[in-house]
Structure formats: C-alpha cells, structure tokens
N, C-alpha and C. Protein backbone atom coordinates (compact mmCIF):
# COMPACT_ATOMS: atom_id res chain seq x y z
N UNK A 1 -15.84 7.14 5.95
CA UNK A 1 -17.06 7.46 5.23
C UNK A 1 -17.67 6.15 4.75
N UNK A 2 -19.01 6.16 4.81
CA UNK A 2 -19.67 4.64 4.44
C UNK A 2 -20.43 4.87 3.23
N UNK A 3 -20.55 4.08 2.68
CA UNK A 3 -21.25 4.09 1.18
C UNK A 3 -22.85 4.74 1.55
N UNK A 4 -23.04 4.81 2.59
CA UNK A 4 -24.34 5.21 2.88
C UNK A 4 -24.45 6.85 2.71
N UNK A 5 -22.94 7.38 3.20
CA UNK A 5 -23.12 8.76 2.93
C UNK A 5 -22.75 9.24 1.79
N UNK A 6 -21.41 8.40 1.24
CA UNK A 6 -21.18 8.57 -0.19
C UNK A 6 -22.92 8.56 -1.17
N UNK A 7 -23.30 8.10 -0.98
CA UNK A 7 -24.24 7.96 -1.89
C UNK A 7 -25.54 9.21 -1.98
N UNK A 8 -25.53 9.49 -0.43
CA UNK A 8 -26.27 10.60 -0.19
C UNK A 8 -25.66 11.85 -0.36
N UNK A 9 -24.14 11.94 -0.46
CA UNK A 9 -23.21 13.08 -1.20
C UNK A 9 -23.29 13.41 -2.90
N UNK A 10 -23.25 11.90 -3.55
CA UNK A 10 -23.45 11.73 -4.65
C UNK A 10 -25.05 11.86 -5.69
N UNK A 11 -25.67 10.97 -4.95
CA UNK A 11 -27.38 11.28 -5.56
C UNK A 11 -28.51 11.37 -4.87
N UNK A 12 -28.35 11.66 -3.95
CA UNK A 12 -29.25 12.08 -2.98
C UNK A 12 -29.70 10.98 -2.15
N UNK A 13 -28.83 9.76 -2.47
CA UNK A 13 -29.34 8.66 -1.27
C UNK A 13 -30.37 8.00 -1.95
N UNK A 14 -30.45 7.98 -3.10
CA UNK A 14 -30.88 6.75 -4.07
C UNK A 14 -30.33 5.09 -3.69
N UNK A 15 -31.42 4.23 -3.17
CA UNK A 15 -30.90 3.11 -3.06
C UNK A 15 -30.56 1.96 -4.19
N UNK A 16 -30.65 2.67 -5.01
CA UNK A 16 -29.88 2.04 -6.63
C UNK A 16 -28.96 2.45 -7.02
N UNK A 17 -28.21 3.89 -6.19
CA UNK A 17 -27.02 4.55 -6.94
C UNK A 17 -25.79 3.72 -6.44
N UNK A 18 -25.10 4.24 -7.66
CA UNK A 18 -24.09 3.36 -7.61
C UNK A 18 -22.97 4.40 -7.24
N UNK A 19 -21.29 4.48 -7.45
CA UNK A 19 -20.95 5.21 -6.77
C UNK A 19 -19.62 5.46 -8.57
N UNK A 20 -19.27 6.88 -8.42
CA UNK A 20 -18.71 7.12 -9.89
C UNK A 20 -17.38 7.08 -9.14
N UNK A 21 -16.35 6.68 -10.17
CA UNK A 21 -15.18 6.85 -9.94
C UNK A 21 -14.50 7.85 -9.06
N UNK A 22 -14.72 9.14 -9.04
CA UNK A 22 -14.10 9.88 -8.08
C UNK A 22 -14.87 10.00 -6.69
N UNK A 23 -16.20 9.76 -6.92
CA UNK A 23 -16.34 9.42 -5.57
C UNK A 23 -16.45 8.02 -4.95
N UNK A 24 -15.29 7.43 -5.47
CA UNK A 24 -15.06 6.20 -4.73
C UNK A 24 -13.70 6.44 -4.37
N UNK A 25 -12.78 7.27 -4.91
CA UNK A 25 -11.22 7.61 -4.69
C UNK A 25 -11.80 8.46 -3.28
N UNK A 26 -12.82 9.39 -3.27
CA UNK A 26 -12.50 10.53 -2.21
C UNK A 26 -13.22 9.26 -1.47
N UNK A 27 -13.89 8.30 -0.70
CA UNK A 27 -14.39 7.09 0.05
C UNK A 27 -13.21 6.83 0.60
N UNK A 28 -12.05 6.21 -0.47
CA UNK A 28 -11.39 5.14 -0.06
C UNK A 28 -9.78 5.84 0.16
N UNK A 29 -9.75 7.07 0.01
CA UNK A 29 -8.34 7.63 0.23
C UNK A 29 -8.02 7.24 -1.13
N UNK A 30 -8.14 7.07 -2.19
CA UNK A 30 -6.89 6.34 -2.90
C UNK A 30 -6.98 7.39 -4.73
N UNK A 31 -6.29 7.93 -5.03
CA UNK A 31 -6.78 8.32 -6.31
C UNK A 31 -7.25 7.41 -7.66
N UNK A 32 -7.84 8.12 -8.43
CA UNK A 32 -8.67 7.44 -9.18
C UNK A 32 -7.98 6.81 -10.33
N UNK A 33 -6.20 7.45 -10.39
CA UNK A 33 -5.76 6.34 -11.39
C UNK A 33 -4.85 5.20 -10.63
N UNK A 34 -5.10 5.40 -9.74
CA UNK A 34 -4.48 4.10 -8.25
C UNK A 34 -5.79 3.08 -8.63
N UNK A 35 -6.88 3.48 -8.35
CA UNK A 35 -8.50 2.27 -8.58
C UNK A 35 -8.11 2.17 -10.20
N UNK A 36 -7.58 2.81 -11.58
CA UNK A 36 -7.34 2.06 -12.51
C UNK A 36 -6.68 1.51 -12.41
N UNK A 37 -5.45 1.59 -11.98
CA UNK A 37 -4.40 0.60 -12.18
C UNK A 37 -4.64 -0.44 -11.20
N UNK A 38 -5.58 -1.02 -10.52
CA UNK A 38 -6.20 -2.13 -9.59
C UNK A 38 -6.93 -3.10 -10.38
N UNK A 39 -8.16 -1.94 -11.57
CA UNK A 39 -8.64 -2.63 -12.40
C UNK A 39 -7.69 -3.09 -12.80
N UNK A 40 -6.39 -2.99 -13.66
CA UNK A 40 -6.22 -3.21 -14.68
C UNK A 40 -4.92 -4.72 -13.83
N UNK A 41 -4.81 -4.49 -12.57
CA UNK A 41 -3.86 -5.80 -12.36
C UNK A 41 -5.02 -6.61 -11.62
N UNK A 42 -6.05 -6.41 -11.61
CA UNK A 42 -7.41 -7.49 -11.90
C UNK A 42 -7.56 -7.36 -9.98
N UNK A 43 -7.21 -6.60 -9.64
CA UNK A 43 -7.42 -6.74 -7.97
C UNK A 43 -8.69 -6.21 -7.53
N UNK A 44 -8.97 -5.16 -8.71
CA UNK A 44 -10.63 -4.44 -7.95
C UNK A 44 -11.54 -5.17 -9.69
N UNK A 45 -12.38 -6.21 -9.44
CA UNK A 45 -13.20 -6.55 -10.65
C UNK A 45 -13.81 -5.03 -11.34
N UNK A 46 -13.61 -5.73 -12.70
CA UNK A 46 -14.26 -4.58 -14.20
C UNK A 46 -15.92 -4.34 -13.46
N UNK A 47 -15.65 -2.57 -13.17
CA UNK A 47 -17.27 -2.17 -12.52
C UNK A 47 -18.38 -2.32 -13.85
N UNK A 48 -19.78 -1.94 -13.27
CA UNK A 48 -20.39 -1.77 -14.64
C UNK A 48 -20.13 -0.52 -15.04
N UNK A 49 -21.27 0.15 -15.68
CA UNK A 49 -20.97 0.85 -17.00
C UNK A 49 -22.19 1.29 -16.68
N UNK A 50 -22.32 2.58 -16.74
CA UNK A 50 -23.83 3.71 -16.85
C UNK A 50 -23.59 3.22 -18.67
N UNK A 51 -24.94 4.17 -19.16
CA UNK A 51 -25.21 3.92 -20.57
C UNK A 51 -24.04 4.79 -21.56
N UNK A 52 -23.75 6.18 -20.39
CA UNK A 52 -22.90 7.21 -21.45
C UNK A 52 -20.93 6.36 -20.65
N UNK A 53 -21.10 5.21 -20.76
CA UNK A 53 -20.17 4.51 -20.09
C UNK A 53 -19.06 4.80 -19.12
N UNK A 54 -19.73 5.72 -18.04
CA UNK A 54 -18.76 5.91 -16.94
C UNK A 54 -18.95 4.62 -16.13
N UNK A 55 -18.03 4.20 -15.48
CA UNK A 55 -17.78 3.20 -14.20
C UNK A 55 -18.80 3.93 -13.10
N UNK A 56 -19.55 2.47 -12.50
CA UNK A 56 -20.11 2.81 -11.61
C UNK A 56 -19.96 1.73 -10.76
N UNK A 57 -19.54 1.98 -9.30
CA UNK A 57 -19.12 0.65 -8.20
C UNK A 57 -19.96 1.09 -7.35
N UNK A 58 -20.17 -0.36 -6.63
CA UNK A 58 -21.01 -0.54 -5.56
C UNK A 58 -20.03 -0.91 -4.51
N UNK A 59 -21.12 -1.14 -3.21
CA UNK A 59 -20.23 -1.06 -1.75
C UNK A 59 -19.45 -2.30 -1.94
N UNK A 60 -19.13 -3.23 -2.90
CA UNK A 60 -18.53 -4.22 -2.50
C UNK A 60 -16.98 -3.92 -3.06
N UNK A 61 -16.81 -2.78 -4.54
CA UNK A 61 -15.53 -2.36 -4.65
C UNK A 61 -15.33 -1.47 -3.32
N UNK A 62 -15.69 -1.08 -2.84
CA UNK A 62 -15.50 0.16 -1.44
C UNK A 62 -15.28 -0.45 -0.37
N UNK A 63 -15.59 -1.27 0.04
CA UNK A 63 -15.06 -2.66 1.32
C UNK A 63 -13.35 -3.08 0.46
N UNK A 64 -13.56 -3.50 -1.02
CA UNK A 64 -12.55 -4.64 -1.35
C UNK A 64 -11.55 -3.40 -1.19
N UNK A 65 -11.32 -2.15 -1.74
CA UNK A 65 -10.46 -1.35 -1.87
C UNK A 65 -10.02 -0.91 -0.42
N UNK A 66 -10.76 -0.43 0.50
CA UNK A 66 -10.17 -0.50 1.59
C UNK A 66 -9.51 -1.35 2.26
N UNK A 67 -9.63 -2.58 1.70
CA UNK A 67 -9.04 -4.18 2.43
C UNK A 67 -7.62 -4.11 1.55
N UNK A 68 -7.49 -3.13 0.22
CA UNK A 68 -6.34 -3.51 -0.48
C UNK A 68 -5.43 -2.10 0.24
N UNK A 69 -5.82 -0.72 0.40
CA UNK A 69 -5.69 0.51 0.83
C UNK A 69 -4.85 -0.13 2.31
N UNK A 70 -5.74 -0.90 3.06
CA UNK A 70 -4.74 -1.12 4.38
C UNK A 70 -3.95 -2.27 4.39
N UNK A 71 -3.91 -3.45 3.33
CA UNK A 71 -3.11 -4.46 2.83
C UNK A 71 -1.69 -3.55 3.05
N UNK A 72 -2.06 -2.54 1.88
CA UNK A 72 -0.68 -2.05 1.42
C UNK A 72 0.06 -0.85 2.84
N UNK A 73 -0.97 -0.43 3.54
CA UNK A 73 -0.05 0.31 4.72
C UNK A 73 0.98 -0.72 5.57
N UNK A 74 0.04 -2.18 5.91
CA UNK A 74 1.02 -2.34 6.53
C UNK A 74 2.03 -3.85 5.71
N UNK A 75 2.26 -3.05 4.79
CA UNK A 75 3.62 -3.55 4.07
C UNK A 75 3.27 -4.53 2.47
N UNK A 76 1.87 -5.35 2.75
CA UNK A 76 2.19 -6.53 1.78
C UNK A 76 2.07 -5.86 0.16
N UNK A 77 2.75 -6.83 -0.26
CA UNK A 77 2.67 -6.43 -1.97
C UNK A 77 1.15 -6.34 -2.29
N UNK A 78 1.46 -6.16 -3.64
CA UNK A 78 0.29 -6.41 -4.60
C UNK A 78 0.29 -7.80 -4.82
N UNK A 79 1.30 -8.75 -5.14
CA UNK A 79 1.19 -10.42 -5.06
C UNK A 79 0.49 -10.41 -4.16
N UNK A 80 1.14 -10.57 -2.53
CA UNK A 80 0.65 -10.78 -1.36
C UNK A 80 -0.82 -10.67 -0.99
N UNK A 81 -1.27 -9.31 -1.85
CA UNK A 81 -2.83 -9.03 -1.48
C UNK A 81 -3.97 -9.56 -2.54
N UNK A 82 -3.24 -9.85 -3.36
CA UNK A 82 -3.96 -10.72 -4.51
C UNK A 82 -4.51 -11.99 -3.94
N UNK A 83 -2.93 -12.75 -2.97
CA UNK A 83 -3.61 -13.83 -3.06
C UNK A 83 -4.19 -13.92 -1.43
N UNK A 84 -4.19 -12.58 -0.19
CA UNK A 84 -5.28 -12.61 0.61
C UNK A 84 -6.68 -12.63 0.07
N UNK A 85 -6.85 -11.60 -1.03
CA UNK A 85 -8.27 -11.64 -1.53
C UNK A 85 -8.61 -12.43 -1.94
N UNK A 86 -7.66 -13.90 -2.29
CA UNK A 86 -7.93 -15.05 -3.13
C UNK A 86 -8.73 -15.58 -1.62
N UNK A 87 -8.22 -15.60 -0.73
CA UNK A 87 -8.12 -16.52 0.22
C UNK A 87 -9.58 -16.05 1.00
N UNK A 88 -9.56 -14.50 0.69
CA UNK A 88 -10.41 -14.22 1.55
C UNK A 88 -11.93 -14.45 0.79
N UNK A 89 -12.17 -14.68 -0.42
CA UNK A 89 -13.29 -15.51 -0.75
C UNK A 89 -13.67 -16.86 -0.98
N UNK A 90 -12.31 -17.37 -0.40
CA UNK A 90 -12.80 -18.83 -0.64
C UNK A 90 -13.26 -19.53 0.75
N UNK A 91 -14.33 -20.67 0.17
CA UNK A 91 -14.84 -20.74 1.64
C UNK A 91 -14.27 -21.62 2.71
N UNK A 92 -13.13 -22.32 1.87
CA UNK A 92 -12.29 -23.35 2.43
C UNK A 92 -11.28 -22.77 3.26
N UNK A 93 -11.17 -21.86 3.16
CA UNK A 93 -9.53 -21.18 3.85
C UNK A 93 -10.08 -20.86 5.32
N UNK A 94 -8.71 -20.80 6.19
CA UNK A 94 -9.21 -21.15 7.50
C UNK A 94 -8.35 -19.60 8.31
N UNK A 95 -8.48 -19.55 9.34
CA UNK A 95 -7.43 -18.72 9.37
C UNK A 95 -5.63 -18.36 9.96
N UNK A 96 -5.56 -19.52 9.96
CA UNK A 96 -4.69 -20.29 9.98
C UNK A 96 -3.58 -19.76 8.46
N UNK A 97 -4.86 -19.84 7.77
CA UNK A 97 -4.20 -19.39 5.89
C UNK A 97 -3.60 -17.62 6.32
N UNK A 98 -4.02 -17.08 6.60
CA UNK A 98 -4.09 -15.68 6.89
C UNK A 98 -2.87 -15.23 7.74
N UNK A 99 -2.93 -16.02 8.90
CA UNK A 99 -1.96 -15.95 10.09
C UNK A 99 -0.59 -16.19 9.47
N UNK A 100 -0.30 -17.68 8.54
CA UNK A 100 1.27 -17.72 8.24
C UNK A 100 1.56 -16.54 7.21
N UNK A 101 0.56 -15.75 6.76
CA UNK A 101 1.12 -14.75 5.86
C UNK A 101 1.56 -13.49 6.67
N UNK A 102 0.46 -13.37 7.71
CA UNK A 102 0.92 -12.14 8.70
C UNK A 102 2.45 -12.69 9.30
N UNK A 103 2.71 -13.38 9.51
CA UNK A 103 3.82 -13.88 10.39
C UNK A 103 5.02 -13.83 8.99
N UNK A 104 4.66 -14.03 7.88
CA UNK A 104 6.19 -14.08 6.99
C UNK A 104 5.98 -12.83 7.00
N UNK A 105 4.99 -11.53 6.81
CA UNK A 105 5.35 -10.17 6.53
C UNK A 105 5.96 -10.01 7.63
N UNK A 106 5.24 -10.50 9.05
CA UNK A 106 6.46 -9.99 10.27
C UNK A 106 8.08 -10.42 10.35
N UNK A 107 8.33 -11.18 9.34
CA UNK A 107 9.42 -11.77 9.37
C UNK A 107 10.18 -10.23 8.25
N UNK A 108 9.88 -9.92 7.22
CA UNK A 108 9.97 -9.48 6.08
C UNK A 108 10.33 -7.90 6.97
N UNK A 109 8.85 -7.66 7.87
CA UNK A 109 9.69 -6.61 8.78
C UNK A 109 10.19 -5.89 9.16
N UNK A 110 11.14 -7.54 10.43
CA UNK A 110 12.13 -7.39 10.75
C UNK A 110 13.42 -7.22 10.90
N UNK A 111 13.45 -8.22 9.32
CA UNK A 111 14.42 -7.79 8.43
C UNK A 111 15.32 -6.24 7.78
N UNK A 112 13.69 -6.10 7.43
CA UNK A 112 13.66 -4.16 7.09
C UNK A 112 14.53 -3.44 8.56
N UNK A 113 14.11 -3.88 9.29
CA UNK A 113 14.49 -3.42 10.44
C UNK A 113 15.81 -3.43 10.54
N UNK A 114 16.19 -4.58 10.80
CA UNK A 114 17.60 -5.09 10.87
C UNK A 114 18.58 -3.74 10.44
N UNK A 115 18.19 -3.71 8.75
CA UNK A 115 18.87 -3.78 7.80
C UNK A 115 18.88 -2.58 7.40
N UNK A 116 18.00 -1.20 8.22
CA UNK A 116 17.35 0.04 8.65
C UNK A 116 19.04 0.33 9.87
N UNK A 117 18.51 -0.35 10.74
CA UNK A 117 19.55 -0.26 11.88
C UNK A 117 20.68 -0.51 11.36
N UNK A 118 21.28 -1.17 10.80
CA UNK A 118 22.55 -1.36 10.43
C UNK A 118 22.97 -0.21 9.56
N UNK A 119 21.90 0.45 8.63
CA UNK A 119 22.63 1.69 7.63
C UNK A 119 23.26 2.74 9.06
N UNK A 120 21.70 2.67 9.74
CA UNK A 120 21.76 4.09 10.57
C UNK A 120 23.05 3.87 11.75
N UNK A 121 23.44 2.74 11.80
CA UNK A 121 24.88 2.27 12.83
C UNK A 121 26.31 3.04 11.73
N UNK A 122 26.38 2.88 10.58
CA UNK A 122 27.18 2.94 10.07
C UNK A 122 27.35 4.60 9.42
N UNK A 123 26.05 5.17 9.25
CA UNK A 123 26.08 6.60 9.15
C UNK A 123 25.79 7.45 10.22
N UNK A 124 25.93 6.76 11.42
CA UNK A 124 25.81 7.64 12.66
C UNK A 124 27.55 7.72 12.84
N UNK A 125 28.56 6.44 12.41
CA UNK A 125 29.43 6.26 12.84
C UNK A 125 30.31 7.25 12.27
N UNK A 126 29.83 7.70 11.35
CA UNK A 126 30.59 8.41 10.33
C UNK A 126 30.05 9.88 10.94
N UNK A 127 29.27 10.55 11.34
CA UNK A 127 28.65 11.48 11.80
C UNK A 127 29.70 11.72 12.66
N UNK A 128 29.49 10.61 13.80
CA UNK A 128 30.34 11.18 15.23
C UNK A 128 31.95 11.01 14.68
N UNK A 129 32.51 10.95 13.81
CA UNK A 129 33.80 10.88 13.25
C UNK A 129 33.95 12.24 12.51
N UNK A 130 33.20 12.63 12.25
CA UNK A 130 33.60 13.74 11.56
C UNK A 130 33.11 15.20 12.17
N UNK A 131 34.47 16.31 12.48
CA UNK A 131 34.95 16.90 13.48
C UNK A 131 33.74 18.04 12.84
N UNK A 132 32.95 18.08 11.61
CA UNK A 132 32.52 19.34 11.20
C UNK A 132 33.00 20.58 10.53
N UNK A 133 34.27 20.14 10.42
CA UNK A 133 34.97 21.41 9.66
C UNK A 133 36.34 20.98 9.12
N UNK A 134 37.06 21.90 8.70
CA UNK A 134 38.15 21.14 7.99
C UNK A 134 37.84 20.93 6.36
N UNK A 135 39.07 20.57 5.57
CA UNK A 135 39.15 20.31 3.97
C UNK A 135 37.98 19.02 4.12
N UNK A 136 37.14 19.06 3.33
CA UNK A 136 35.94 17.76 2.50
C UNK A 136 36.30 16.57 2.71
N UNK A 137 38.32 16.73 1.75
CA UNK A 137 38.45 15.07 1.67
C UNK A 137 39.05 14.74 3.23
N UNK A 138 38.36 15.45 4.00
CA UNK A 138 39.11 14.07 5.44
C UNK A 138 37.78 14.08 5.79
N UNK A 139 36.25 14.47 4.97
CA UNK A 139 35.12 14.19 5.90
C UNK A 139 34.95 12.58 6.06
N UNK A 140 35.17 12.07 6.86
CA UNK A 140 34.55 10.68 7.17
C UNK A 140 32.85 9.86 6.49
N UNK A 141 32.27 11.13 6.53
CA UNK A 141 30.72 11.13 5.70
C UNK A 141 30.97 11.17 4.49
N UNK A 142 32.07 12.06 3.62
CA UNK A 142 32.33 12.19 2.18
C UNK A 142 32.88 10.23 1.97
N UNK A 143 33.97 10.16 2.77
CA UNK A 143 34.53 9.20 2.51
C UNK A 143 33.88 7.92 2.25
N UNK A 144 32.99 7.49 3.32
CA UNK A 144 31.69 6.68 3.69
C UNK A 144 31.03 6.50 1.97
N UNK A 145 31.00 7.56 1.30
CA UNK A 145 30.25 7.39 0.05
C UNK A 145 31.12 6.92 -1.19
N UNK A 146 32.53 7.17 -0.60
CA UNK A 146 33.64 6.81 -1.79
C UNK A 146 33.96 5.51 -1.43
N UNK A 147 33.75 4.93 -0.58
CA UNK A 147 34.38 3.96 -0.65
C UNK A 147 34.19 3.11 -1.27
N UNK A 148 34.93 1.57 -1.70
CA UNK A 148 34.69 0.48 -2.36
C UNK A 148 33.56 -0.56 -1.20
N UNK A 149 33.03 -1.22 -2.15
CA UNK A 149 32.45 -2.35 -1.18
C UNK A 149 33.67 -3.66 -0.67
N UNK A 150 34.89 -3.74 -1.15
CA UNK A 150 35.73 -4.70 -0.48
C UNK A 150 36.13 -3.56 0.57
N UNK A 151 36.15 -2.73 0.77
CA UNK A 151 36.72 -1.78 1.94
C UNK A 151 36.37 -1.66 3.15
C-alpha cells in the first residue's frame, strides 16, 4: 500500500494529509505500539502533532518503517538497523558500508544454522533410539533432558 492510497483511505486524498497512527501500522504491517516503541528507541523521529495532539506522519516515516519492518525479517537487530539508517543518510557512506554488514549478518546466519543443525542431529538421535514404548526412564528423549552438561 503507498501513502498515496493510505491517504485517500484516510482523508480523501488531501495533499496535506498526513497519516494518523493506526493508519500507518495498517501501511506498514507493524502495530501501533511496535511504531511507539521505535519512537521511543529514537529509530522512527518524534512525528508532529495535529492541534488536539494526535501524531501525524508523513511518507518519509512510511518508507523509514518499512526499511526497519524488513531490516528486522531478515535478521538484523535494532543496533544493527540503527546504525544502517545512520549510514543510510549520510552522504559519505558508500556501499561498500552496507555490504560488510550484510556479509557479518550472513556470517551470524550461518552460525544460527550450524548450531540449528547440531540441536536437530542430537534430538533426532535420541528419537531414532527410542523404541516408543516401554517404562519413561529408559526413554532416550527423557534422558537427553536429564542429563548433565559434562555427560
């Protein structure tokens, strides 16, 4: 959805309207105390203020929030996207700046991965060990959870 229709959903396509808090959550996928708590770790700037002081954002929180909305699908923090958005307004940064960050999240990952595969190696192992029936304490899966970490 583009601010063009949001706006024509909202006030009839006034090219001064601005866009109210919930219809910037239903825009951007994200609920409306997800966009406070953005304000408040300084990632989406303090909107203005109608007179009876509701928040009112323009298309530039609705671009930035979707840039933070798909930051966070594919993996990076809130640090991480803080300091893309740092990067991504400054005019010095190249993209080069951008690339070694994509490449440590791909590192970050793979890791996940790793370390994903290794649970699922060790609770598959316990799966195919255990016959399905029988007293609890010989389940291999029960056991798996008792055990010590020197074990």
């Amino acid at each position: 959805m583009n601010m063009q229709t949001v706006l024509k959903e909202q006030d009839g396509g006034r090219a001064d309207a601005r866009l109210s808090i919930g219809a910037l959550a239903r825009a951007t996928g994200l609920g409306v105390e997800t966009i406070r708590f953005y304000e408040r770790e300084a990632l989406l700037p303090e909107p203005e203020r109608s007179a009876s002081n509701y928040r009112k954002y323009g298309d530039d929180a609705l671009r930035r929030l979707r840039f933070i909305r798909r930051a966070k699908e594919l993996g990076f923090t809130l640090q991480e996207i803080r300091k893309l958005l740092t990067l991504s307004s400054q005019a010095h940064a190249h993209a080069g700046d951008f690339k070694v960050m994509a490449l440590g999240k791909i590192g970050w990952i793979d890791r996940q991965i790793a370390e994903l595969q290794q649970m699922r190696g060790v609770l598959a192992g316990a799966i195919d060990a255990c016959p399905g029936h029988g007293p609890k304490e010989q389940c291999p899966i029960l056991k798996l959870f008792s055990e010590s970490e020197e074990a």
